[in-house]
Protein backbone atom coordinates (compact mmCIF):
# COMPACT_ATOMS: atom_id res chain seq x y z
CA UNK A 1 -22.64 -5.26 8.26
CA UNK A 2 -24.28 -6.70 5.06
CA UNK A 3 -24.64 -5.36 1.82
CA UNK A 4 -22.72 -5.47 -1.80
CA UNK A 5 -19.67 -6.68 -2.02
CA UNK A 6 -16.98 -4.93 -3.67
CA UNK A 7 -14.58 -6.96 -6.89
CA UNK A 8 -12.22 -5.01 -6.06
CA UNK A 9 -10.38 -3.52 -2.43
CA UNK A 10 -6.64 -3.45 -0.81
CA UNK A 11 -4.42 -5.85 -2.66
CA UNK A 12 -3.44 -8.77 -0.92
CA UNK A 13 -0.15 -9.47 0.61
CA UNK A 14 0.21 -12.53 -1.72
CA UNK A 15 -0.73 -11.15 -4.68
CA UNK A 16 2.31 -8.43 -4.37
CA UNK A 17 4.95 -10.63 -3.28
CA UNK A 18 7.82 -10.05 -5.88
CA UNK A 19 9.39 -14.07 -6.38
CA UNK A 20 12.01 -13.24 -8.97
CA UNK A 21 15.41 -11.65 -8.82
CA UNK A 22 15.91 -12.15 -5.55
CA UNK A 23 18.74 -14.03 -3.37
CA UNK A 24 19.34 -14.86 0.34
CA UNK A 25 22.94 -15.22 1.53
CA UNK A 26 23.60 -16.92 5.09
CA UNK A 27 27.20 -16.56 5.25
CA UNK A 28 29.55 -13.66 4.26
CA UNK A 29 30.52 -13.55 0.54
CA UNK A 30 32.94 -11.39 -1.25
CA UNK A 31 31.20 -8.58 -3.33
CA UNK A 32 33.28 -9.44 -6.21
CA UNK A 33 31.88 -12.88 -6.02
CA UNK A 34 28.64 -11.59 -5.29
CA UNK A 35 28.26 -9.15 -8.34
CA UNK A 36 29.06 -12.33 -10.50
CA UNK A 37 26.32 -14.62 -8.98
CA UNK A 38 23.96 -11.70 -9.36
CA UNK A 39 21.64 -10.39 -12.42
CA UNK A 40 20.26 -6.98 -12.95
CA UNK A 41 17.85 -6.04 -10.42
CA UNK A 42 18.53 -8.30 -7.82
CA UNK A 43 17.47 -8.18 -4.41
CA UNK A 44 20.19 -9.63 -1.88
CA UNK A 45 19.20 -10.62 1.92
CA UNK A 46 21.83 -11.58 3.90
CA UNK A 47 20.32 -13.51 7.03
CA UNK A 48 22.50 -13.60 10.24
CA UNK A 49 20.01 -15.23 13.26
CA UNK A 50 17.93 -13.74 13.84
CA UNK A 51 19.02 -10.44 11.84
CA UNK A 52 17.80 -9.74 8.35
CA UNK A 53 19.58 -7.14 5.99
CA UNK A 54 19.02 -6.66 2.28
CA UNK A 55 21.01 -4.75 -0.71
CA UNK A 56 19.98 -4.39 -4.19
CA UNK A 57 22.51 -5.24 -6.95
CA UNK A 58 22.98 -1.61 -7.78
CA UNK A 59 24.40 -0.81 -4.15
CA UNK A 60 27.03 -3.67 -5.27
CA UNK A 61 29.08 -1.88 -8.28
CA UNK A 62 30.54 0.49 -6.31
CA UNK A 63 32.72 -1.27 -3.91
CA UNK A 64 34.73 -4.13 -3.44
CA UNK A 65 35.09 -4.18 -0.23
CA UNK A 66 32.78 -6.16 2.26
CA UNK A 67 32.53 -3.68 5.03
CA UNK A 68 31.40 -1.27 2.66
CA UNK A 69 28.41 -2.97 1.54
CA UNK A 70 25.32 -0.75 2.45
CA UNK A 71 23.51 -3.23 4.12
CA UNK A 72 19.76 -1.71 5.33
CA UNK A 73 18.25 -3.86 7.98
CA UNK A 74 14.96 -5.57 7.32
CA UNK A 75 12.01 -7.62 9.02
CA UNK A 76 11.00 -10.61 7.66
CA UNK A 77 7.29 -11.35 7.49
CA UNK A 78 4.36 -14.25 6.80
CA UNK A 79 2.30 -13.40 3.86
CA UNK A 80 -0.98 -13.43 5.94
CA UNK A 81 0.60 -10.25 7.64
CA UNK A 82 -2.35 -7.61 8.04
CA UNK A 83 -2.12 -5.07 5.33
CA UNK A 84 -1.77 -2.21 7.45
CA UNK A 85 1.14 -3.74 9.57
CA UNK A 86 3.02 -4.28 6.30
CA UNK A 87 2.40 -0.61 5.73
CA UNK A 88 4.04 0.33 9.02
CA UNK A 89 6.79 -2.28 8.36
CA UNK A 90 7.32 -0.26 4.62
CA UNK A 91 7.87 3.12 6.51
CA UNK A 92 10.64 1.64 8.08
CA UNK A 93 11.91 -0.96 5.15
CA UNK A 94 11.31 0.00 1.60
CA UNK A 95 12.08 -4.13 1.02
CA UNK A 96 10.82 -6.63 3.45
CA UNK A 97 11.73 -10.40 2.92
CA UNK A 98 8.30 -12.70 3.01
CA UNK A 99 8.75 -16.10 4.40
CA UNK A 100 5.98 -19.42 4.55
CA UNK A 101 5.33 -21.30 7.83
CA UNK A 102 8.31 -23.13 7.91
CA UNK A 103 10.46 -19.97 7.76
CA UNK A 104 11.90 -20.53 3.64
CA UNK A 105 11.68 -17.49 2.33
CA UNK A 106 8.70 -17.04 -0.78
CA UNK A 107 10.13 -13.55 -1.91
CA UNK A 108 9.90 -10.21 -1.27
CA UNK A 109 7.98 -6.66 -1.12
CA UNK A 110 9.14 -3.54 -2.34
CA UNK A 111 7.80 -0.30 -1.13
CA UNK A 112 7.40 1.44 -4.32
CA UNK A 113 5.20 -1.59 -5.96
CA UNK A 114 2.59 -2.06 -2.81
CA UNK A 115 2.39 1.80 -3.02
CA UNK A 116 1.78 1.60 -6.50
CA UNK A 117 -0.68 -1.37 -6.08
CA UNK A 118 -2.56 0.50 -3.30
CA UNK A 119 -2.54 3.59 -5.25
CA UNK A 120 -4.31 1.61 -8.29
CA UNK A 121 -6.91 0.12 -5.82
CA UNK A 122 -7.86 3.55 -4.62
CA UNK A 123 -8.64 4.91 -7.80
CA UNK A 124 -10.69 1.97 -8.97
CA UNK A 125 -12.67 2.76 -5.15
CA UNK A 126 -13.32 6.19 -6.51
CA UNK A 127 -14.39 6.03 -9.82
CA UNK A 128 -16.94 3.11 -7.88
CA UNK A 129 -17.91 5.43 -4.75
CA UNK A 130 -18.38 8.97 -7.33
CA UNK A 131 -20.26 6.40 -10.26
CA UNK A 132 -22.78 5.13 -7.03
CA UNK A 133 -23.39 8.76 -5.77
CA UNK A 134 -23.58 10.33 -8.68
CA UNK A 135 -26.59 7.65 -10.37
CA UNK A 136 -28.07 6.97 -7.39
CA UNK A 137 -31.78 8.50 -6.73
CA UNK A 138 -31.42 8.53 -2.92
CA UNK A 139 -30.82 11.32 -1.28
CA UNK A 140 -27.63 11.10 0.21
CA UNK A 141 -25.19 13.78 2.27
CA UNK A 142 -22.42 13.66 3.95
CA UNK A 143 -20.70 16.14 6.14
CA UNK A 144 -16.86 15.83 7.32
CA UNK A 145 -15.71 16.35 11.17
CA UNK A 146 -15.63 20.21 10.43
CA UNK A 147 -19.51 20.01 9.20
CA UNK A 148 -18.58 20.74 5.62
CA UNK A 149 -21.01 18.62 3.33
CA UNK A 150 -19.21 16.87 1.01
CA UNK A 151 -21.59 15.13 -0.76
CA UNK A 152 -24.88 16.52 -1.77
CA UNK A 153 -27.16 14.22 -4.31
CA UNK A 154 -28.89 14.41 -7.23
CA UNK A 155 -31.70 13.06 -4.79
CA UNK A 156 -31.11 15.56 -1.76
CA UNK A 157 -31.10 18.06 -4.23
CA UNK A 158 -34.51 17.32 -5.78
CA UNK A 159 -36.11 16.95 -2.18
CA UNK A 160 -34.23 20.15 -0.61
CA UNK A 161 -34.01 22.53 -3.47
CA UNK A 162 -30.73 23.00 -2.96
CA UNK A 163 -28.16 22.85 -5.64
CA UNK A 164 -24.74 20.60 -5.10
CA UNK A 165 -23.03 23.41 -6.36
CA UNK A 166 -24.37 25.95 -3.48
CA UNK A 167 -23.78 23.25 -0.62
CA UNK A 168 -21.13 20.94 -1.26
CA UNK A 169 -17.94 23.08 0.78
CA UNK A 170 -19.88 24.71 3.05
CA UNK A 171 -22.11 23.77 6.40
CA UNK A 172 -25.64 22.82 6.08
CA UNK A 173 -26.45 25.07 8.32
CA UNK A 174 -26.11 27.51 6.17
CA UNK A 175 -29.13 25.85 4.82
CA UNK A 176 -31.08 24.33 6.65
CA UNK A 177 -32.30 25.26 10.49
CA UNK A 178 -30.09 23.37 13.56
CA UNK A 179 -33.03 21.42 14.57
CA UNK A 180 -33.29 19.58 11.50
């Protein structure tokens, strides 16, 4: 399917990977000794195997004992994962450790930024889908799977006589005769 391309869609995996403040542990560590190797805001993953788990430095303060650590497990993925996998993986795992080829880890994702992110992308879709439909001459209308019309142009209402404002909400055949 041709047509225009759009500047601007989903962010890309690699362009949300966090690199900073972030730490992987291999072998137990005293939280004591932790909370002194740490700054503010860190992201600790502690990698056992095959087993990933990650804590963030404020889960630390509170205890000095090692068992008590609230370790969440986590999956550990490339950073060509598919977007929407990621998405399933962040239902699951509000922080996800990102690793290269060769299995070093690059950084991480946080939930709450790729939401964020994805939020900001679908707003900038908007404002570009309602600023094409609402300049455009065509007519244009599209109903959803209930037969509501949702959009009604400038164009379709020039050619139809039919005012968004009357249609848009309600089925067109209201309007207009089945056969058409």
């Amino acid at each position: 399917m041709g047509g225009i391309p759009l500047k601007h869609r989903l962010p890309k995996i690699k362009d949300l990977i966090e690199t900073r403040n972030f730490m992987i542990l291999t072998e137990a560590i005293d939280p004591i000794k932790l909370r002194k190797k740490l700054s503010n805001n860190e992201i600790v993953f502690y990698k056992n195997h095959e087993r990933v788990f990650v804590l963030s430095t404020d889960d630390i303060q509170n205890t000095d004992n090692l068992d008590q650590l609230p370790w969440k497990k986590t999956v550990v993925i490339p950073p060509s994962e598919a977007f929407d996998r990621v998405i399933h993986h962040l239902y699951e795992n509000p922080i996800i450790l990102v690793e290269d080829d060769s299995d070093k880890p690059i950084g991480y994702l946080h939930a709450s930024e790729v939401l964020r992110q994805t939020y900001q992308s679908y707003q900038y879709l908007q404002a570009y889908f309602e600023t094409m439909i609402e300049t455009m001459d065509a007519s244009v209308s599209i109903i959803d799977k209930e037969g509501k019309t949702v959009v009604w142009t400038k164009g379709a209402e020039q050619i139809f006589s039919v005012k968004q404002e009357e249609i848009v909400g309600r089925s067109m055949s209201d309007f207009f005769p089945h056969h058409m």
